[in-house]
PDB file of N, CA and C in Angstrom:
ATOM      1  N   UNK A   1       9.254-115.396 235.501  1.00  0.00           N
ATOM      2  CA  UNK A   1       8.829-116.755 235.807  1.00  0.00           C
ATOM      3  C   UNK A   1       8.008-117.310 234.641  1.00  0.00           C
ATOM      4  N   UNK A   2       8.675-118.579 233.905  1.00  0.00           N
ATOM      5  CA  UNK A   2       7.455-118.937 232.849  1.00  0.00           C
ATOM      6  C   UNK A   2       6.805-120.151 233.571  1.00  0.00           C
ATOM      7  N   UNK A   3       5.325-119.579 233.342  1.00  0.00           N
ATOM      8  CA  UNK A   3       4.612-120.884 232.986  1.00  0.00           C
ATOM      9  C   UNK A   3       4.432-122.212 232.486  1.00  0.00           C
ATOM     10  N   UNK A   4       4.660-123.344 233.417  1.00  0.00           N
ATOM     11  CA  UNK A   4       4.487-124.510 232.308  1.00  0.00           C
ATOM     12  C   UNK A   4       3.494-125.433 232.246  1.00  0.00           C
ATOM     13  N   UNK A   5       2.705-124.997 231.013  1.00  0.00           N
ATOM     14  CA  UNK A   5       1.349-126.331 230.836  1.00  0.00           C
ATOM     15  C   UNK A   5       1.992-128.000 230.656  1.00  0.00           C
ATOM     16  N   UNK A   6       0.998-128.287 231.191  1.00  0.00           N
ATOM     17  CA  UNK A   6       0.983-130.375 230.865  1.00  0.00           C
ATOM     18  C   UNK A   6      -0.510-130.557 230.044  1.00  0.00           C
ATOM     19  N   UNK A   7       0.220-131.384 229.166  1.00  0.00           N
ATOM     20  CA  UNK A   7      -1.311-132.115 228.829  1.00  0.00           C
ATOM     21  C   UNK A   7      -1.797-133.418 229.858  1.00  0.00           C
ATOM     22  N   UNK A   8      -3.301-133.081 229.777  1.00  0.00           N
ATOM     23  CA  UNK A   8      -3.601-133.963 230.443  1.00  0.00           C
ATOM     24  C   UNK A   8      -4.872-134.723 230.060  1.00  0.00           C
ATOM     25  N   UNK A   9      -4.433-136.387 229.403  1.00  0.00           N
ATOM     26  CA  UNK A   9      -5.126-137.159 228.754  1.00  0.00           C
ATOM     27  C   UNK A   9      -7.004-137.566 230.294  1.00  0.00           C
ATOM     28  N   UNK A  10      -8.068-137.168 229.183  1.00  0.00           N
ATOM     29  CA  UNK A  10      -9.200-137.626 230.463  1.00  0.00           C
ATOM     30  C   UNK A  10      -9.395-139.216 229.602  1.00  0.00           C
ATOM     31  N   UNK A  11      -9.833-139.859 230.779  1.00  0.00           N
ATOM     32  CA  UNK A  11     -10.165-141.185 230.284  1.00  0.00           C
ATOM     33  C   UNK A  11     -11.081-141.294 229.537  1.00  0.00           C
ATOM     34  N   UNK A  12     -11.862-140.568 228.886  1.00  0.00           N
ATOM     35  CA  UNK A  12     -12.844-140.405 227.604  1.00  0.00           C
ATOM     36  C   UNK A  12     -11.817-139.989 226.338  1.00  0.00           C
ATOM     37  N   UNK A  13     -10.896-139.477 226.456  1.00  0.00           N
ATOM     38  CA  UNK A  13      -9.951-139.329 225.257  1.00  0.00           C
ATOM     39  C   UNK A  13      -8.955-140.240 225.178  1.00  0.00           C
ATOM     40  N   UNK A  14      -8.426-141.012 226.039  1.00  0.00           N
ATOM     41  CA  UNK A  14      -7.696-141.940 226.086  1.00  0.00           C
ATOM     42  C   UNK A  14      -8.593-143.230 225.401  1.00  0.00           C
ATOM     43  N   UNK A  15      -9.892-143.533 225.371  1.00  0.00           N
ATOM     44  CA  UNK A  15     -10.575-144.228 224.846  1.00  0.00           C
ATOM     45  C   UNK A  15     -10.943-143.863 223.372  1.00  0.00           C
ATOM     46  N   UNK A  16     -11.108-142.574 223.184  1.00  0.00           N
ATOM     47  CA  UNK A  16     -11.306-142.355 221.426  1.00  0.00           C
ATOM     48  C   UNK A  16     -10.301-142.433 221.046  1.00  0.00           C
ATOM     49  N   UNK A  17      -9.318-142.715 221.205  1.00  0.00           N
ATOM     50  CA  UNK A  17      -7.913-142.542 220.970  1.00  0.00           C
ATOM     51  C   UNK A  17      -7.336-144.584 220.485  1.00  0.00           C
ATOM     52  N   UNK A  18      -7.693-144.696 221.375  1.00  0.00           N
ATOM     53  CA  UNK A  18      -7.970-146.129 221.541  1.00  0.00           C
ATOM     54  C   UNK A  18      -8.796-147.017 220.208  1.00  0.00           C
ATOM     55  N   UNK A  19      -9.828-146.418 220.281  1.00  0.00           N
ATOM     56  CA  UNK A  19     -11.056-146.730 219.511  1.00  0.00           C
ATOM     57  C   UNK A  19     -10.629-146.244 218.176  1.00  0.00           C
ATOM     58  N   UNK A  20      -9.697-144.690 217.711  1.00  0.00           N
ATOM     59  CA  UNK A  20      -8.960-144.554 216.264  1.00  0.00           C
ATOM     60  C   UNK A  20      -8.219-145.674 216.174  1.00  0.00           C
ATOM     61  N   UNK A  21      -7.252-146.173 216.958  1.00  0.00           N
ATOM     62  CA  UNK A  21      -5.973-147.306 216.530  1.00  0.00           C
ATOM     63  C   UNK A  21      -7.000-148.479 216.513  1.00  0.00           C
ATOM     64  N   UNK A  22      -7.903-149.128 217.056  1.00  0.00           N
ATOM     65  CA  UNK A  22      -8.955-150.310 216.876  1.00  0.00           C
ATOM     66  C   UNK A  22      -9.246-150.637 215.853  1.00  0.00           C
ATOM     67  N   UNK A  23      -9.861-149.209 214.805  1.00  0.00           N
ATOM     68  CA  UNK A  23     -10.674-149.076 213.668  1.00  0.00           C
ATOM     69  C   UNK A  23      -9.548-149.195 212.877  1.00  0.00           C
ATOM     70  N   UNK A  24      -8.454-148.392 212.539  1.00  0.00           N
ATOM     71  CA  UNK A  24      -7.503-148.333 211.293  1.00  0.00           C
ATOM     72  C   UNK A  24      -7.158-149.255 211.257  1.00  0.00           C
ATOM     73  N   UNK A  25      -6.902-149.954 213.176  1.00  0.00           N
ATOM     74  CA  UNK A  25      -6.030-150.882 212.889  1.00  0.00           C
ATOM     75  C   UNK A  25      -7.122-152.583 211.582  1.00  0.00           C
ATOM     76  N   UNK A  26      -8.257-152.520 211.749  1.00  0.00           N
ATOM     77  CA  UNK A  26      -9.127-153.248 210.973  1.00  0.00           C
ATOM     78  C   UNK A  26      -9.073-153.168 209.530  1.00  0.00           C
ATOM     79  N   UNK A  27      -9.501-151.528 209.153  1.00  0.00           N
ATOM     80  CA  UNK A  27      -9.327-150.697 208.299  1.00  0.00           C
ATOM     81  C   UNK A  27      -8.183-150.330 207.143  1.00  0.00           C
ATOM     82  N   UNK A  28      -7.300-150.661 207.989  1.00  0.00           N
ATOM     83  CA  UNK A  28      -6.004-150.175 207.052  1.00  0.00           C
ATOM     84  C   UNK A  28      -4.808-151.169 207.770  1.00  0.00           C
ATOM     85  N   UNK A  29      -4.538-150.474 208.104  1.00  0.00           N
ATOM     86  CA  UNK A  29      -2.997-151.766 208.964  1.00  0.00           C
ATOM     87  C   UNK A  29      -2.609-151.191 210.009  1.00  0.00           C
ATOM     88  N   UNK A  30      -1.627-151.920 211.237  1.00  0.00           N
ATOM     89  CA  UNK A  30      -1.412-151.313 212.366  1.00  0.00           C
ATOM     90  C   UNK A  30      -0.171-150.569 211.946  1.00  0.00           C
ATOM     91  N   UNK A  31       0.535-150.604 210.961  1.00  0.00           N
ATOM     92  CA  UNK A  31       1.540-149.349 210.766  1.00  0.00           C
ATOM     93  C   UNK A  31       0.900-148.294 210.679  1.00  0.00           C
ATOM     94  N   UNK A  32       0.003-148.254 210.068  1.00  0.00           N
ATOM     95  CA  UNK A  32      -1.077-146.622 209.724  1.00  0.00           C
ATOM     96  C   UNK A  32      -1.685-146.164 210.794  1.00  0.00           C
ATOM     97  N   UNK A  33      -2.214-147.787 211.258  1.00  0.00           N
ATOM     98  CA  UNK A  33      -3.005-147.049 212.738  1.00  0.00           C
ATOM     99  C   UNK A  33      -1.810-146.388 213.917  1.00  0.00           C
ATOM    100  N   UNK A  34      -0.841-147.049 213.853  1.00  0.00           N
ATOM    101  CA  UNK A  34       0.056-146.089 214.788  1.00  0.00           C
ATOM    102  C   UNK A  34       0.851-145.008 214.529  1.00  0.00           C
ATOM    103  N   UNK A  35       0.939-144.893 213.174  1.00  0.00           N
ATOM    104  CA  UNK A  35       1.327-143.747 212.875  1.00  0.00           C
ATOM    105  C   UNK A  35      -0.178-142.500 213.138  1.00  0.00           C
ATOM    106  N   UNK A  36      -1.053-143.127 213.050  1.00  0.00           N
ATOM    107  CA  UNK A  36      -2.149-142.252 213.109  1.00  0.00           C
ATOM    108  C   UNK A  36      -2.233-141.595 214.423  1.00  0.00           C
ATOM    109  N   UNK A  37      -2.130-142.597 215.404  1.00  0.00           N
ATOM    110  CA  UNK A  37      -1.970-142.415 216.824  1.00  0.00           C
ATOM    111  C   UNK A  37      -1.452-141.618 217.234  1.00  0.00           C
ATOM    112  N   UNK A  38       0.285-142.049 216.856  1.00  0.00           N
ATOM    113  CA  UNK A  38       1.271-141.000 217.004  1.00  0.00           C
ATOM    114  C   UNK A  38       1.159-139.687 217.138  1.00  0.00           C
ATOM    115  N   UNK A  39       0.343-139.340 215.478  1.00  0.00           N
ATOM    116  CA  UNK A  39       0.664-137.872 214.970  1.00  0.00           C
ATOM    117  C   UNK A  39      -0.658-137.200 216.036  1.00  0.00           C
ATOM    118  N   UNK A  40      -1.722-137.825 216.203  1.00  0.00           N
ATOM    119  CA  UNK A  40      -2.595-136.800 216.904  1.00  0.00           C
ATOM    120  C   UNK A  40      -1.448-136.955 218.255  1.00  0.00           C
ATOM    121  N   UNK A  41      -1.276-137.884 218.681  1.00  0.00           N
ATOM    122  CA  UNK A  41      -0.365-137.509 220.489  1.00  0.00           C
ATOM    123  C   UNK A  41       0.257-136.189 220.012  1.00  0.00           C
ATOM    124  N   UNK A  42       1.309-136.483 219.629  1.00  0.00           N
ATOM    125  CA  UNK A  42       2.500-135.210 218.951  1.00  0.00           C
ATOM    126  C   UNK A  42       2.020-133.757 219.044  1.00  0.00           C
ATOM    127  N   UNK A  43       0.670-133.817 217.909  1.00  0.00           N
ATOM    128  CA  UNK A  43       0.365-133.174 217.769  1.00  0.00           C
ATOM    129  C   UNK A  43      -0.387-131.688 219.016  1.00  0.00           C
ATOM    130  N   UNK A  44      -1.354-133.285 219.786  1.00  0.00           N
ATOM    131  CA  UNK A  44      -1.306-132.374 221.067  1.00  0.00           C
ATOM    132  C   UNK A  44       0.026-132.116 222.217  1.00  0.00           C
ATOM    133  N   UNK A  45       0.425-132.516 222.037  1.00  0.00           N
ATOM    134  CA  UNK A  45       2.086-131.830 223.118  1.00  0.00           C
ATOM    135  C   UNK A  45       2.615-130.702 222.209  1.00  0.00           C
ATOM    136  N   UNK A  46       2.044-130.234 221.012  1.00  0.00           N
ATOM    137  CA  UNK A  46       2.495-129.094 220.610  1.00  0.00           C
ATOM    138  C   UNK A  46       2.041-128.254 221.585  1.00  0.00           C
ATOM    139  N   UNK A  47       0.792-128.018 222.539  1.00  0.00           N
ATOM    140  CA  UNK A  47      -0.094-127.442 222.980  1.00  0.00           C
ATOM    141  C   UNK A  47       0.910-126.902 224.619  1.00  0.00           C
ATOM    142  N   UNK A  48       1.548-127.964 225.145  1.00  0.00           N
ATOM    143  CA  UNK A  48       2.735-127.653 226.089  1.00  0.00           C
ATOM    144  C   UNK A  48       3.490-126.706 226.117  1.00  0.00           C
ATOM    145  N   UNK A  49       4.089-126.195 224.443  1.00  0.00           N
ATOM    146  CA  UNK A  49       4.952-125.566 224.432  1.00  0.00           C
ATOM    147  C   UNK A  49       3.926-124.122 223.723  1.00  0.00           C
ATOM    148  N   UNK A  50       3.139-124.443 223.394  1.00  0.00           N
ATOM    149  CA  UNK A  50       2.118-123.256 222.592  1.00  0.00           C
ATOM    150  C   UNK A  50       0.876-123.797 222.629  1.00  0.00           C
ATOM    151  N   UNK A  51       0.647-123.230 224.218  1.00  0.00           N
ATOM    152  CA  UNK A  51      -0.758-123.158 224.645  1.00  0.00           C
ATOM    153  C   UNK A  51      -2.191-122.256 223.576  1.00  0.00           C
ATOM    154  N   UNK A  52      -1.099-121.410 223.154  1.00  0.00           N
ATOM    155  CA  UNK A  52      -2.294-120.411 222.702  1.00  0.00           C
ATOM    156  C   UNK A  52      -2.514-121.030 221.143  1.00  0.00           C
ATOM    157  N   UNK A  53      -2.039-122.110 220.907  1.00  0.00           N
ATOM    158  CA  UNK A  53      -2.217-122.071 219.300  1.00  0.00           C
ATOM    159  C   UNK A  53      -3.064-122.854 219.428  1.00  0.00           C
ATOM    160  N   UNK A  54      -4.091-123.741 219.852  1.00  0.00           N
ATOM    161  CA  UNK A  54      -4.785-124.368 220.158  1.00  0.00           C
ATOM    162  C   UNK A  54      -6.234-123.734 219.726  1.00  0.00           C
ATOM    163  N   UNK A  55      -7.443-124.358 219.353  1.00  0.00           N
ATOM    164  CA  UNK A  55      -8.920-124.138 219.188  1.00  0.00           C
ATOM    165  C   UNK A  55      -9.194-123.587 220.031  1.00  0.00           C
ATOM    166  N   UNK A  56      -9.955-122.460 220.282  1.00  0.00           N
ATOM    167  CA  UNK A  56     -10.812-121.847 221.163  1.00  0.00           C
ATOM    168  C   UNK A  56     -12.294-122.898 221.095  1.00  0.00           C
ATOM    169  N   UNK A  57     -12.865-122.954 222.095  1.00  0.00           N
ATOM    170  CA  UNK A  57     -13.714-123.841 223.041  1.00  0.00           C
ATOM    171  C   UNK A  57     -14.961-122.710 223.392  1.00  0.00           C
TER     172      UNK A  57
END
């Protein structure tokens, strides 16, 4: 039987998240800021498929 993790966004990370695309988007441009966006999302749904590769806490 495998295990399957979900990520699960808390509404304090859904807001820093928010608050990165706000700033770049000022900062730099909204192509950058959403590519910026993007790659951290992505990045955490790596965590779905490889829970363990993740920061220890």
């Amino acid at each position: 039987m495998e295990i399957v993790f979900k990520i699960l966004w808390t509404d304090f990370a859904i807001n820093q998240l928010k608050d990165i695309f706000d700033y770049h988007l000022i900062k730099a441009s909204p192509k950058i800021a959403q590519r910026l966006v993007q790659k951290i999302i992505d990045t955490t749904l790596i965590l779905e498929n490889n829970p363990k590769s993740g920061r220890k806490e």
